[in-house]
C-alpha atoms as a PDB file:
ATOM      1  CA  UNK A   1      90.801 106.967  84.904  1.00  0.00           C
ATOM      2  CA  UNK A   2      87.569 108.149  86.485  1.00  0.00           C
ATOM      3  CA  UNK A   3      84.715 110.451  85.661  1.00  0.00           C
ATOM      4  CA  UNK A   4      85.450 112.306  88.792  1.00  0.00           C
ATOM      5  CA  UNK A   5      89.346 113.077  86.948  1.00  0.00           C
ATOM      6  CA  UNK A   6      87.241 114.060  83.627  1.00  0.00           C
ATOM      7  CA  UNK A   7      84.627 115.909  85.616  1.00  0.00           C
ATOM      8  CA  UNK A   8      87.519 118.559  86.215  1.00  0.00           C
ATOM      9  CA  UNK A   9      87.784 119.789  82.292  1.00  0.00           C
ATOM     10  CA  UNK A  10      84.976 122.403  82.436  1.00  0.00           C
ATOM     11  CA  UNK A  11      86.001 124.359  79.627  1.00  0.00           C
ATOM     12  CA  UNK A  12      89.498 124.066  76.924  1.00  0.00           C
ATOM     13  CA  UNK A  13      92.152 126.682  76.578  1.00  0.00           C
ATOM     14  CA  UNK A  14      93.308 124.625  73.618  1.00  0.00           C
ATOM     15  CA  UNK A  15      90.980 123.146  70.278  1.00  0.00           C
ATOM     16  CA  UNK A  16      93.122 119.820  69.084  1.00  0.00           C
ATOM     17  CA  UNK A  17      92.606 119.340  65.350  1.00  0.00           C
ATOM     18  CA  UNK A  18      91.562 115.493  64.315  1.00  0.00           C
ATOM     19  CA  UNK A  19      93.362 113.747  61.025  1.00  0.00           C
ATOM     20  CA  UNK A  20      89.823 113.700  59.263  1.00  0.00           C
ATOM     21  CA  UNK A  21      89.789 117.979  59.960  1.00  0.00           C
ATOM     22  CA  UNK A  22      87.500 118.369  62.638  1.00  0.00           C
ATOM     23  CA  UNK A  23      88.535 119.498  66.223  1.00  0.00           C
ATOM     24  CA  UNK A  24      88.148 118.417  70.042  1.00  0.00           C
ATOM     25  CA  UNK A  25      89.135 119.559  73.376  1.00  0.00           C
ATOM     26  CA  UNK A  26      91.683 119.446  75.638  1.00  0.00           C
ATOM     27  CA  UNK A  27      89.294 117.034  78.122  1.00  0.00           C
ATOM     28  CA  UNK A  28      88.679 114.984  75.391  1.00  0.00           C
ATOM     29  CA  UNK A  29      92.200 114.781  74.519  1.00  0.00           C
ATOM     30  CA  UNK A  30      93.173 114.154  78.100  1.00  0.00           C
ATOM     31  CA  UNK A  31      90.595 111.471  77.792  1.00  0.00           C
ATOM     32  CA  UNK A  32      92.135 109.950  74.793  1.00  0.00           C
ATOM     33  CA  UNK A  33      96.124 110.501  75.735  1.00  0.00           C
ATOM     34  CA  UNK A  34      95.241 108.741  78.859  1.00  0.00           C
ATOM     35  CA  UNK A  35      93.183 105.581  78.020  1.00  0.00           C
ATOM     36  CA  UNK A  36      94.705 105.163  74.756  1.00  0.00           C
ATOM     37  CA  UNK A  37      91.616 105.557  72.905  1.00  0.00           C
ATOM     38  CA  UNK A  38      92.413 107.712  69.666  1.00  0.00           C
ATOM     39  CA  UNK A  39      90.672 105.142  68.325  1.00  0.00           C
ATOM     40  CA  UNK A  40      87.266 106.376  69.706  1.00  0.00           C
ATOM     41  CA  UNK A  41      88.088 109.888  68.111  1.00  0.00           C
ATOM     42  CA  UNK A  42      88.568 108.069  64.996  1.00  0.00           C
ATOM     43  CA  UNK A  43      84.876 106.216  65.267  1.00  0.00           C
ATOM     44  CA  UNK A  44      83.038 109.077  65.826  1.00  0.00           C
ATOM     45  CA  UNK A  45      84.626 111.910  63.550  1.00  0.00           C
ATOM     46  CA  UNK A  46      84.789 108.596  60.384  1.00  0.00           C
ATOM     47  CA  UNK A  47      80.616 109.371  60.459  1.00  0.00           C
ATOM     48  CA  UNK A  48      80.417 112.797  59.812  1.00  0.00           C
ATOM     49  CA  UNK A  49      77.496 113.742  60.199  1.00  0.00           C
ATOM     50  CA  UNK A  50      75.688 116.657  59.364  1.00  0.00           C
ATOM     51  CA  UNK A  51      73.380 117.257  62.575  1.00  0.00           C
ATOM     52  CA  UNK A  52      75.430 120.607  64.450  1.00  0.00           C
ATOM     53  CA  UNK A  53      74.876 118.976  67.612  1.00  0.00           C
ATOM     54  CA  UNK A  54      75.098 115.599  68.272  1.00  0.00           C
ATOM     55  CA  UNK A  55      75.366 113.167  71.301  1.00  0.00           C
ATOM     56  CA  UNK A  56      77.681 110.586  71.423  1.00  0.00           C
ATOM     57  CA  UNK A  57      77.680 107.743  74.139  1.00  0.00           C
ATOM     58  CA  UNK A  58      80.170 104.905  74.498  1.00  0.00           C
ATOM     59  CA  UNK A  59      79.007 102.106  76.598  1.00  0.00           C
ATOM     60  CA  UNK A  60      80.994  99.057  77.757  1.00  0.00           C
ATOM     61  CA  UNK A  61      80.422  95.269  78.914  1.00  0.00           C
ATOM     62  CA  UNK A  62      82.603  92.955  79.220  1.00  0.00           C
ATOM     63  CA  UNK A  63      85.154  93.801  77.118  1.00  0.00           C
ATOM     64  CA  UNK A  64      82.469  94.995  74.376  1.00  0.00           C
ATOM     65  CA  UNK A  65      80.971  98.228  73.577  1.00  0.00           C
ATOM     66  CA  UNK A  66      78.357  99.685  71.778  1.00  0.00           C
ATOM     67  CA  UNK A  67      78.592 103.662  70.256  1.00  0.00           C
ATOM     68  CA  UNK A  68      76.145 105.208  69.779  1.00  0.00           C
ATOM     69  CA  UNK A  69      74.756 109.081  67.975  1.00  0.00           C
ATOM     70  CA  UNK A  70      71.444 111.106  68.991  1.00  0.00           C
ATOM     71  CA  UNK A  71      70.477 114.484  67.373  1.00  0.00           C
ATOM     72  CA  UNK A  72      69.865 115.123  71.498  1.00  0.00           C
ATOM     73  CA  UNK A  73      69.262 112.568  74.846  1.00  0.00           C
ATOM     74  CA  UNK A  74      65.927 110.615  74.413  1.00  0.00           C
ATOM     75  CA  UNK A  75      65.896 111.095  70.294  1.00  0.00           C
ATOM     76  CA  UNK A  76      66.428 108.187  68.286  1.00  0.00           C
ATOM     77  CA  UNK A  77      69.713 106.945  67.852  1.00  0.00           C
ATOM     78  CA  UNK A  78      70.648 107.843  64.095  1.00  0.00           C
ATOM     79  CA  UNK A  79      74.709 105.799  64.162  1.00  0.00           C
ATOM     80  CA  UNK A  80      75.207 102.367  66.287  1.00  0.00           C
ATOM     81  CA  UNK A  81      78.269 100.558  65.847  1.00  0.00           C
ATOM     82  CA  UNK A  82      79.204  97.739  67.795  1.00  0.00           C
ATOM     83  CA  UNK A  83      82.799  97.104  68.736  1.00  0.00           C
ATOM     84  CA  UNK A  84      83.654  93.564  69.377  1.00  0.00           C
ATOM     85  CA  UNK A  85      87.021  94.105  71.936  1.00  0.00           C
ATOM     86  CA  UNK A  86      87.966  97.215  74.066  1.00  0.00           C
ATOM     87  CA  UNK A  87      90.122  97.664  77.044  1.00  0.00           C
ATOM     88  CA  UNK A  88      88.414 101.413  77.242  1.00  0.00           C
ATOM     89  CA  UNK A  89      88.478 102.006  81.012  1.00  0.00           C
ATOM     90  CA  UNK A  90      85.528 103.761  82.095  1.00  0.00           C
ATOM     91  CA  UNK A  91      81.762 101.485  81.900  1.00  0.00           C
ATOM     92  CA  UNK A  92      80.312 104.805  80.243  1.00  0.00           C
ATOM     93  CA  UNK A  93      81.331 108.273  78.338  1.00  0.00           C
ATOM     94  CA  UNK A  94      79.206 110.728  76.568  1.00  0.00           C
ATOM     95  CA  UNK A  95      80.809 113.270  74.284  1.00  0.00           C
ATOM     96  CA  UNK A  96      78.468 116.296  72.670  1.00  0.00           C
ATOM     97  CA  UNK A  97      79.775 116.772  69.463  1.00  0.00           C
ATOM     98  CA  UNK A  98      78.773 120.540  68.471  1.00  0.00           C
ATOM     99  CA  UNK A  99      79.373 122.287  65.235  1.00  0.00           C
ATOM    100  CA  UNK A 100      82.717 120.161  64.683  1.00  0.00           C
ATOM    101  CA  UNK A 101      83.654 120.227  68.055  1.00  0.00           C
ATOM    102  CA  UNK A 102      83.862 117.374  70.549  1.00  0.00           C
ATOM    103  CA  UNK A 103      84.052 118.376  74.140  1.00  0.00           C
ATOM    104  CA  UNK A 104      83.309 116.408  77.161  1.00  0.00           C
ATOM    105  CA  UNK A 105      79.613 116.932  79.126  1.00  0.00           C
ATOM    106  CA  UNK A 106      81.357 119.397  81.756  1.00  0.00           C
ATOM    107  CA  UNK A 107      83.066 121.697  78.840  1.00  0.00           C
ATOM    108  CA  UNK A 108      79.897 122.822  77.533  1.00  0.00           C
END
């Protein structure tokens, strides 16, 4: 998986609805399906946050990663979690999470 094959979703003809009742994409659910990360999904919609648009960022290093919440880029963050193990593919992936809905950069 790249960010060049993500880069392609730049809008969703379908909203998926999450276990915990919020909704994403079809990018993000390509993004999920195809890295087996549901478990991302899970992270981020388990906060819950009130803010109606939010930032998400995954970062990885060797074989660690850090998530991460901002109100917007350069706030402060307001959720860090560290994850101790993750096979997660790409180095990087930001998500905007906007009135219950998380979409990928390019669907906004």
């Amino acid at each position: 998986m790249t960010h060049l094959e993500l880069d392609q979703f730049t809008g969703t003809e379908n909203y998926w609805r999450h276990w915990l009742g919020l909704k994403f994409t079809d990018g993000v659910k390509y993004l999920a399906d195809k890295a087996g990360a549901h478990w991302l999904l899970d992270a981020i919609f388990s906060y819950h946050r009130p803010e109606p648009f939010q930032v998400w960022t995954l970062k990885v290093k060797d074989s660690q990663a850090v998530l991460t919440m901002q109100e917007d880029t350069g706030q402060p963050e307001k959720v860090k979690q560290e994850i101790e193990f993750t096979d997660f593919p790409l180095e990087s992936i930001k998500f905007y999470l906007i009135d219950k809905v998380l979409l990928l950069p390019s669907e906004y």
